[in-house]
N, C-alpha and C. Protein backbone atom coordinates (compact mmCIF):
# COMPACT_ATOMS: atom_id res chain seq x y z
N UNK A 1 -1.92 -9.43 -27.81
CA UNK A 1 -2.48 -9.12 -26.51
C UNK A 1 -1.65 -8.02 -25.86
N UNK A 2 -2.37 -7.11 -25.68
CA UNK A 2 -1.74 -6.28 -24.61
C UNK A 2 -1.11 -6.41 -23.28
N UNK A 3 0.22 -5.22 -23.30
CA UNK A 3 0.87 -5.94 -21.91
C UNK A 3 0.04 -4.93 -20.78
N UNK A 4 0.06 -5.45 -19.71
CA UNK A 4 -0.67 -4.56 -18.48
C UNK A 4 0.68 -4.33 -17.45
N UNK A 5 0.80 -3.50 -17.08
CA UNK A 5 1.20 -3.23 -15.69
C UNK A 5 0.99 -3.62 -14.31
N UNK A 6 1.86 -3.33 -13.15
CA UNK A 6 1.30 -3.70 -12.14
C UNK A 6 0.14 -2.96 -11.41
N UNK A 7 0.56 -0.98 -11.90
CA UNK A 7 -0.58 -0.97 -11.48
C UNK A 7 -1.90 -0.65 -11.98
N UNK A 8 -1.58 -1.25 -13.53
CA UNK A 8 -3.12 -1.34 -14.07
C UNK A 8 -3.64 -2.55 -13.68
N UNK A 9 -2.93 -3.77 -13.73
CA UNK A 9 -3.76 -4.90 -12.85
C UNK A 9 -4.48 -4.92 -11.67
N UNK A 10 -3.51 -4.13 -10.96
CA UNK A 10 -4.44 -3.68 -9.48
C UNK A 10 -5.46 -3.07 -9.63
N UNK A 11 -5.44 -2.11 -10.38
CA UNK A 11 -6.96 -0.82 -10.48
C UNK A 11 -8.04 -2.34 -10.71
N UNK A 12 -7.51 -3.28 -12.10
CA UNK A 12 -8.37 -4.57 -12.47
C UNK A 12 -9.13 -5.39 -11.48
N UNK A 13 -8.48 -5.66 -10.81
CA UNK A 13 -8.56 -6.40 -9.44
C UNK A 13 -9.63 -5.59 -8.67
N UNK A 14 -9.26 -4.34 -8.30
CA UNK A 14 -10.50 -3.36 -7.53
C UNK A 14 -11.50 -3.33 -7.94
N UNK A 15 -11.65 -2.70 -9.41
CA UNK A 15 -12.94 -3.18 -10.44
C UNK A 15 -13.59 -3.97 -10.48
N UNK A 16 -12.86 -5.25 -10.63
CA UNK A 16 -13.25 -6.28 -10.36
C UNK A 16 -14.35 -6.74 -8.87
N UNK A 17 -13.46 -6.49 -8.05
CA UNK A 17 -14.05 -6.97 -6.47
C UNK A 17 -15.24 -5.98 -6.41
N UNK A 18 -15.54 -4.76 -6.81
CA UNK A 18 -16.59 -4.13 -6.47
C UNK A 18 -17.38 -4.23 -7.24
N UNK A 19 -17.44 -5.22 -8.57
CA UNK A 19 -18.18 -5.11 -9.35
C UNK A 19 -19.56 -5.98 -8.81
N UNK A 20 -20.55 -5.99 -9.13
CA UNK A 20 -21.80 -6.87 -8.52
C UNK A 20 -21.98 -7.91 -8.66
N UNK A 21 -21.18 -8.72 -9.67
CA UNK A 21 -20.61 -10.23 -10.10
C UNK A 21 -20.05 -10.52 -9.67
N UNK A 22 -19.27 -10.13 -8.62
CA UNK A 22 -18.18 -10.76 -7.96
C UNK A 22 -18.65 -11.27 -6.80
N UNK A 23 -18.40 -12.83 -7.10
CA UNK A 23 -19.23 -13.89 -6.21
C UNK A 23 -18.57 -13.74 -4.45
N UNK A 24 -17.78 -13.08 -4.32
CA UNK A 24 -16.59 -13.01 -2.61
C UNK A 24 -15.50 -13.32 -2.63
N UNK A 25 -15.32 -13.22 -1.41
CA UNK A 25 -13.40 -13.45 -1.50
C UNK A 25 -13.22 -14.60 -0.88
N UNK A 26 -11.86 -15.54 -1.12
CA UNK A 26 -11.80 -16.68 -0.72
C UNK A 26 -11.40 -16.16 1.23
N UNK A 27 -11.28 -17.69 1.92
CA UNK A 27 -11.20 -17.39 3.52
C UNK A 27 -10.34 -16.60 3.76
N UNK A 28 -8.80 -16.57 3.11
CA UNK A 28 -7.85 -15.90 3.41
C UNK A 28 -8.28 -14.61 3.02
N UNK A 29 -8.74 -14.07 1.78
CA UNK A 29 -9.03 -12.87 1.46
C UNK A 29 -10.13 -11.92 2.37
N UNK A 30 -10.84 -13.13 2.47
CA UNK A 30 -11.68 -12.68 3.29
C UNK A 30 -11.72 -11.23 4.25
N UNK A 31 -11.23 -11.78 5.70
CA UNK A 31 -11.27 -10.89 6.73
C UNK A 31 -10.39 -9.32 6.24
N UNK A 32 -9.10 -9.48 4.73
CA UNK A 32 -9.08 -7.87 4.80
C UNK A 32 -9.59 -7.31 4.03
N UNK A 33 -11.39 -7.81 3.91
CA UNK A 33 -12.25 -7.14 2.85
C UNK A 33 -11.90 -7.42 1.51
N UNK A 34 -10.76 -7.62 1.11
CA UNK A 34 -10.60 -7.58 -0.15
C UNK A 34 -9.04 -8.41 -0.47
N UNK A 35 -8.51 -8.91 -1.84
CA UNK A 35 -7.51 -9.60 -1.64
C UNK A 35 -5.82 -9.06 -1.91
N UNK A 36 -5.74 -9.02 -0.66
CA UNK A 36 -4.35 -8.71 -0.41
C UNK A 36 -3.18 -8.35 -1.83
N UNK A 37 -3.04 -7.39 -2.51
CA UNK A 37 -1.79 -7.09 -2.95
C UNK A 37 -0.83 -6.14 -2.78
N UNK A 38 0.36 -6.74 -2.96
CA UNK A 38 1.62 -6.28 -2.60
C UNK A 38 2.11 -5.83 -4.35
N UNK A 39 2.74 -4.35 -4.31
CA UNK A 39 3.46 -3.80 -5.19
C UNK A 39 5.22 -4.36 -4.88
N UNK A 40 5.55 -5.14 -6.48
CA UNK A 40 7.04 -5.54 -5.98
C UNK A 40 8.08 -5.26 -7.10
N UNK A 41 8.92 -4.36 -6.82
CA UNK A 41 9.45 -3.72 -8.11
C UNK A 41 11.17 -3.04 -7.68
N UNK A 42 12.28 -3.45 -8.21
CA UNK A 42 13.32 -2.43 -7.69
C UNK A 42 13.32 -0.62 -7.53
N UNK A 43 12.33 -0.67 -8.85
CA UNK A 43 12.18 0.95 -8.71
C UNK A 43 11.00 1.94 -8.14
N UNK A 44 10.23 1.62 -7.11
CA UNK A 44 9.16 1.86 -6.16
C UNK A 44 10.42 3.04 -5.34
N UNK A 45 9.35 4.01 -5.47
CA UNK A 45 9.91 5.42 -4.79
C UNK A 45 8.95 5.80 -3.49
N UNK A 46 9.15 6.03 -2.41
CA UNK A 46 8.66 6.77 -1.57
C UNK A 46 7.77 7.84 -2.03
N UNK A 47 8.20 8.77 -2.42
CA UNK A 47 7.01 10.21 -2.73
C UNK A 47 6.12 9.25 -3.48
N UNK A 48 5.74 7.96 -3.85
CA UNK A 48 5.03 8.07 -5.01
C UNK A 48 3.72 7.16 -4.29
N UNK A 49 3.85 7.02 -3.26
CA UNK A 49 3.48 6.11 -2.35
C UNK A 49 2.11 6.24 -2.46
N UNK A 50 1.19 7.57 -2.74
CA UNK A 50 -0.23 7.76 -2.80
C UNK A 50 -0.66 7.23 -3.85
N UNK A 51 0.14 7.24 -4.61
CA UNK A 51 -0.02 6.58 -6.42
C UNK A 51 -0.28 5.25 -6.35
N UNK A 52 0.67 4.58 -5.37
CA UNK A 52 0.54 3.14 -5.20
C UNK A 52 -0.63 2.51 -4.48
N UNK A 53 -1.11 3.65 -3.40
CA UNK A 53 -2.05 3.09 -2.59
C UNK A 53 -3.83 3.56 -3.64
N UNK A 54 -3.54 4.50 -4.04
CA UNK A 54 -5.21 4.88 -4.90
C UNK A 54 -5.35 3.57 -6.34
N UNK A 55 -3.92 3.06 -6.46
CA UNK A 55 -4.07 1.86 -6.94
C UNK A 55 -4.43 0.90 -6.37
N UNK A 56 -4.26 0.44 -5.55
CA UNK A 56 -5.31 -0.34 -4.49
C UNK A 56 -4.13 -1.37 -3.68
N UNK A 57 -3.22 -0.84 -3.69
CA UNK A 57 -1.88 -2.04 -3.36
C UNK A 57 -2.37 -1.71 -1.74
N UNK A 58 -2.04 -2.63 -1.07
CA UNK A 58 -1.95 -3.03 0.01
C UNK A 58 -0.86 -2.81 0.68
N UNK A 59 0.69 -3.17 0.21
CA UNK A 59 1.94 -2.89 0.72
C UNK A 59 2.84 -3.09 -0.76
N UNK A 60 4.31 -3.14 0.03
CA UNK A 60 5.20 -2.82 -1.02
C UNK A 60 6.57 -3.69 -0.57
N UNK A 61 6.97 -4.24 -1.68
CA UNK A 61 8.50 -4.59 -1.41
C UNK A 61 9.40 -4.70 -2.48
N UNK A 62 10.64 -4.07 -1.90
CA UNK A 62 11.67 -4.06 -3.27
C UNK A 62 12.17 -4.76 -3.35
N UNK A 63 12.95 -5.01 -5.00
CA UNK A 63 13.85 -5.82 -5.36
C UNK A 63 15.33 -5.17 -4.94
N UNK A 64 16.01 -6.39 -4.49
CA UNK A 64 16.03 -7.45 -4.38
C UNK A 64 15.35 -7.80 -3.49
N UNK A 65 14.54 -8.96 -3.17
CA UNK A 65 13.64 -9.23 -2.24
C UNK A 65 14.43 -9.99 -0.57
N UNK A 66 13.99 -9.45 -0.56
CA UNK A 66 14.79 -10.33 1.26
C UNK A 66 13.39 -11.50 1.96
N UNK A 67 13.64 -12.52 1.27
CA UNK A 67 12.60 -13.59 1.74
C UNK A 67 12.27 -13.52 2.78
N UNK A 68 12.99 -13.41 3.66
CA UNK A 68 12.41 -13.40 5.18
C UNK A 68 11.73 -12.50 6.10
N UNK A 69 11.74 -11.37 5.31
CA UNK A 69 10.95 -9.72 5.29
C UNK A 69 9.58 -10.21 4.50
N UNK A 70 9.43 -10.84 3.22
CA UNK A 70 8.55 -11.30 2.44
C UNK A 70 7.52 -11.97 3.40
N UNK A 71 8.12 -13.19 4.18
CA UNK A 71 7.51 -13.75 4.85
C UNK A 71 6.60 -13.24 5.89
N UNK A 72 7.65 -12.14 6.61
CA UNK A 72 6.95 -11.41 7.62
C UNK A 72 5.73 -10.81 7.18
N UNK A 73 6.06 -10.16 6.48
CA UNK A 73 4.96 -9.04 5.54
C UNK A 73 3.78 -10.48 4.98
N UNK A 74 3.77 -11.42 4.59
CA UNK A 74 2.95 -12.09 4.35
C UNK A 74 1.98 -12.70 5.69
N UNK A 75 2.72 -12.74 6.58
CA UNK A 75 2.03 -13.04 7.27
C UNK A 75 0.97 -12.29 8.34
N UNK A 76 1.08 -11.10 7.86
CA UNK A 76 0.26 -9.89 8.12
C UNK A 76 -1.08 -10.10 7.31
N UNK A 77 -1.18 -10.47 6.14
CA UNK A 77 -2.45 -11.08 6.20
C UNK A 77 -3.71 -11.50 6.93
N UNK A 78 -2.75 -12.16 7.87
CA UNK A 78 -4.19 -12.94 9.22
C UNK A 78 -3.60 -12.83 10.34
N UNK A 79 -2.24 -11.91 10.60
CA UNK A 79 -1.80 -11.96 12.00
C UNK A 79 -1.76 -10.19 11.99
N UNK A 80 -2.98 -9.71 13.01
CA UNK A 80 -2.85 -8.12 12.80
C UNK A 80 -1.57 -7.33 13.94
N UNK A 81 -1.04 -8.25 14.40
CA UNK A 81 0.17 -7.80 15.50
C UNK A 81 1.26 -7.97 14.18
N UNK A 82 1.68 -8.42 13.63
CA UNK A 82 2.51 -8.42 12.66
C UNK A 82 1.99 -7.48 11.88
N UNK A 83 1.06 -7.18 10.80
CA UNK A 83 0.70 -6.05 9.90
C UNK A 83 1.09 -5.06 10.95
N UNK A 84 0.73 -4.51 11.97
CA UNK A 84 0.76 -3.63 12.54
C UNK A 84 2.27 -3.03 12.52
N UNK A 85 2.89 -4.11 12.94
CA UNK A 85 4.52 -3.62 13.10
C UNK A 85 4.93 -3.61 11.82
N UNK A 86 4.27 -3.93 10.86
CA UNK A 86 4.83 -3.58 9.29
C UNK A 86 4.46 -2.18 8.52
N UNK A 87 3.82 -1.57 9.45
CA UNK A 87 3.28 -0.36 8.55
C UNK A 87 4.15 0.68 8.63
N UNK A 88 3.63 1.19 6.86
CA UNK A 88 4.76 2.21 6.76
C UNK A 88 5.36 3.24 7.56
N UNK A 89 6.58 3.84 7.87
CA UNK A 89 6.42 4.54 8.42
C UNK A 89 8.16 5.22 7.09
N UNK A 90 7.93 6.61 7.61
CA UNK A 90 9.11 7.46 7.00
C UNK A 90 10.10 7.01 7.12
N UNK A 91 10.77 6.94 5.93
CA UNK A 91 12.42 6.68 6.13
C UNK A 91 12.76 5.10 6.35
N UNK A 92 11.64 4.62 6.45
CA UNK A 92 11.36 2.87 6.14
C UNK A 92 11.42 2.39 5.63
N UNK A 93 10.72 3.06 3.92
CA UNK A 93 10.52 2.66 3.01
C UNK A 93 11.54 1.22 2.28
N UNK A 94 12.60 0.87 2.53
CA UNK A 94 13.43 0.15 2.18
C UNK A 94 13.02 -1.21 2.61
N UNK A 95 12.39 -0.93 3.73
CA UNK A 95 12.15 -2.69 4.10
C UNK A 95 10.95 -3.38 3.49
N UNK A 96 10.19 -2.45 3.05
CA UNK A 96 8.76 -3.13 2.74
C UNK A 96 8.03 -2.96 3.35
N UNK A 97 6.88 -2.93 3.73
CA UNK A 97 5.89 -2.87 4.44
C UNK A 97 4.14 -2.86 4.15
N UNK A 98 3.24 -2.32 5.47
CA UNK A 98 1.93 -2.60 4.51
C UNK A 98 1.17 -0.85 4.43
N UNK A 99 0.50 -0.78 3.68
CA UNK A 99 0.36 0.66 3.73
C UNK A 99 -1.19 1.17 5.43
N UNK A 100 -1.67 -0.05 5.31
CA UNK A 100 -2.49 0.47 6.41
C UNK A 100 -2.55 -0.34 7.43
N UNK A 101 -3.00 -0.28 8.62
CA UNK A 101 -3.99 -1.66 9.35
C UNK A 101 -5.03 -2.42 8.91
N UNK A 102 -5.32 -3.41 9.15
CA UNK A 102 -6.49 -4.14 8.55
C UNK A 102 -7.70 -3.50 8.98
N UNK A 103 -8.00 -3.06 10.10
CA UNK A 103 -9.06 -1.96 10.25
C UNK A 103 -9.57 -0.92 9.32
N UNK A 104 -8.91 -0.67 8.39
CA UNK A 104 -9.00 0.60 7.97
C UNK A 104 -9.01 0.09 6.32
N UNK A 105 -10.30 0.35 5.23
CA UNK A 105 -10.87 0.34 4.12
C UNK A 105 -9.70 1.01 3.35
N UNK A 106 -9.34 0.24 1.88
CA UNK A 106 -8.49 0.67 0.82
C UNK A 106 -8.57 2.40 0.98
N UNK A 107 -10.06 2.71 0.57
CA UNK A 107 -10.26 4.05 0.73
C UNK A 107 -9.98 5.24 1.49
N UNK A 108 -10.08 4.59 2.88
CA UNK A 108 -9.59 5.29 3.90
C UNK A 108 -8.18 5.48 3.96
N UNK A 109 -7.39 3.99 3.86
CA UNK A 109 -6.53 4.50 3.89
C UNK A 109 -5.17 5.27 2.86
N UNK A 110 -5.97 5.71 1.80
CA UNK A 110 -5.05 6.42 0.90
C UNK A 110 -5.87 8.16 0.77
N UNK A 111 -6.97 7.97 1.66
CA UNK A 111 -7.18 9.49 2.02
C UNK A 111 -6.72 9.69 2.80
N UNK A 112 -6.39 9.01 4.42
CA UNK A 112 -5.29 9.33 5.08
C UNK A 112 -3.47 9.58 4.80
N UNK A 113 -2.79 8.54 3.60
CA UNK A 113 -2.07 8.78 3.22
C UNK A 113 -1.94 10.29 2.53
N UNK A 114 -3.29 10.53 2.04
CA UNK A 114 -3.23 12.02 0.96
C UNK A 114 -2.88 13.16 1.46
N UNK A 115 -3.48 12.81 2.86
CA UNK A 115 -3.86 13.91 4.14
C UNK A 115 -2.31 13.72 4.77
N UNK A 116 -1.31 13.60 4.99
CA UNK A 116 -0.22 12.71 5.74
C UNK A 116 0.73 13.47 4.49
N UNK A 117 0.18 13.37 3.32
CA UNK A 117 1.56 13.36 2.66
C UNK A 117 1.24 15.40 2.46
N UNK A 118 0.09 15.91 2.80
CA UNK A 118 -0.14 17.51 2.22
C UNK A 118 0.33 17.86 3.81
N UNK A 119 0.16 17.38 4.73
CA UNK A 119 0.60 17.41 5.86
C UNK A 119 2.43 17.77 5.85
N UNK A 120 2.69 16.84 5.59
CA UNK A 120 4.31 16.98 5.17
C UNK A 120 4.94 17.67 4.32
N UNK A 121 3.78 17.90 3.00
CA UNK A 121 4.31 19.26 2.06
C UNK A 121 4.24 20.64 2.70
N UNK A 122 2.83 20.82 3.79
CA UNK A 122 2.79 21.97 4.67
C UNK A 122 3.94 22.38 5.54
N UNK A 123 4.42 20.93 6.23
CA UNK A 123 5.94 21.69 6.62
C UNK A 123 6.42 21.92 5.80
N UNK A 124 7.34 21.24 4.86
CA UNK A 124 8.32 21.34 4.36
C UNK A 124 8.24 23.17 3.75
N UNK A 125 7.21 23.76 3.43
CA UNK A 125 7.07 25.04 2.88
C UNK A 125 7.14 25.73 4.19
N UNK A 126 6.71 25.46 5.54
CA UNK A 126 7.05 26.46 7.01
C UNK A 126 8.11 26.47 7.49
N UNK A 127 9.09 25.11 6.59
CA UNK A 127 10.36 25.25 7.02
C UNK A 127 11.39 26.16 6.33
N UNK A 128 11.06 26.44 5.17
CA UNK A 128 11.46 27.03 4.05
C UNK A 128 12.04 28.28 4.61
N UNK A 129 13.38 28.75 4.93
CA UNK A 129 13.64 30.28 5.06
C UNK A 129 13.03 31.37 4.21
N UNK A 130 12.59 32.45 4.37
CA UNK A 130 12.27 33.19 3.17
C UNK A 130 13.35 34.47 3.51
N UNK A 131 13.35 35.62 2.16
CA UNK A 131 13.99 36.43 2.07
C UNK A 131 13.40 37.19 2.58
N UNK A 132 14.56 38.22 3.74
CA UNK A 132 13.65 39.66 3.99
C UNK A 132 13.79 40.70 3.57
């Protein structure tokens, strides 16, 4: 049997949920459209963050895990004042967090991430000194 990855399981999972057989999501899954996963790995990089989200991850937390960050972040699930204060933001990346609001469709929000991250490559090239 083949081994899978985390984020070939996820793409699985997406496939899955949109497929026309797929009978719904349980109560908890429910209200964020679809069922909640978290990417959890010591070696999860920042720049790679669009990679993680067009995989369909939801949020992220590193190893070593800090249970009580875990918790928080879990409980963003069904408490949107908590997700809210968990979302990513720059230079964060260390604590974990979720990649969007619950408002906002897998889709949306990794075209906003796409848009956010060409956004930030646009500075980084206006910041660039050039030669005269």
């Amino acid at each position: 049997m083949p081994m899978v990855d985390g984020l070939t399981s996820t793409k699985i999972i997406r496939a899955w949920e949109d497929d026309a057989n797929h009978a719904g999501h349980s109560p908890l899954a429910q209200p964020n459209g679809r069922i909640p996963i978290f990417a959890v790995s010591a070696s999860l990089v920042e720049k790679d963050r669009a990679i993680y989200m067009n995989a369909g991850f939801d949020g992220w937390i590193l190893k070593p895990i800090d249970f009580k960050r875990l918790n928080t972040l879990l409980q963003g699930i069904t408490n949107d004042a908590i997700r809210e204060a968990c979302l990513y933001e720059e230079g964060g990346w260390e604590m974990g967090g979720w990649f969007a609001p619950r408002s906002l469709s897998g889709k949306e929000a990794t075209r906003r991430a796409e848009e956010s991250e060409k956004g930030q490559e646009q500075h980084s090239q206006d910041a660039t000194p050039t030669a005269n």
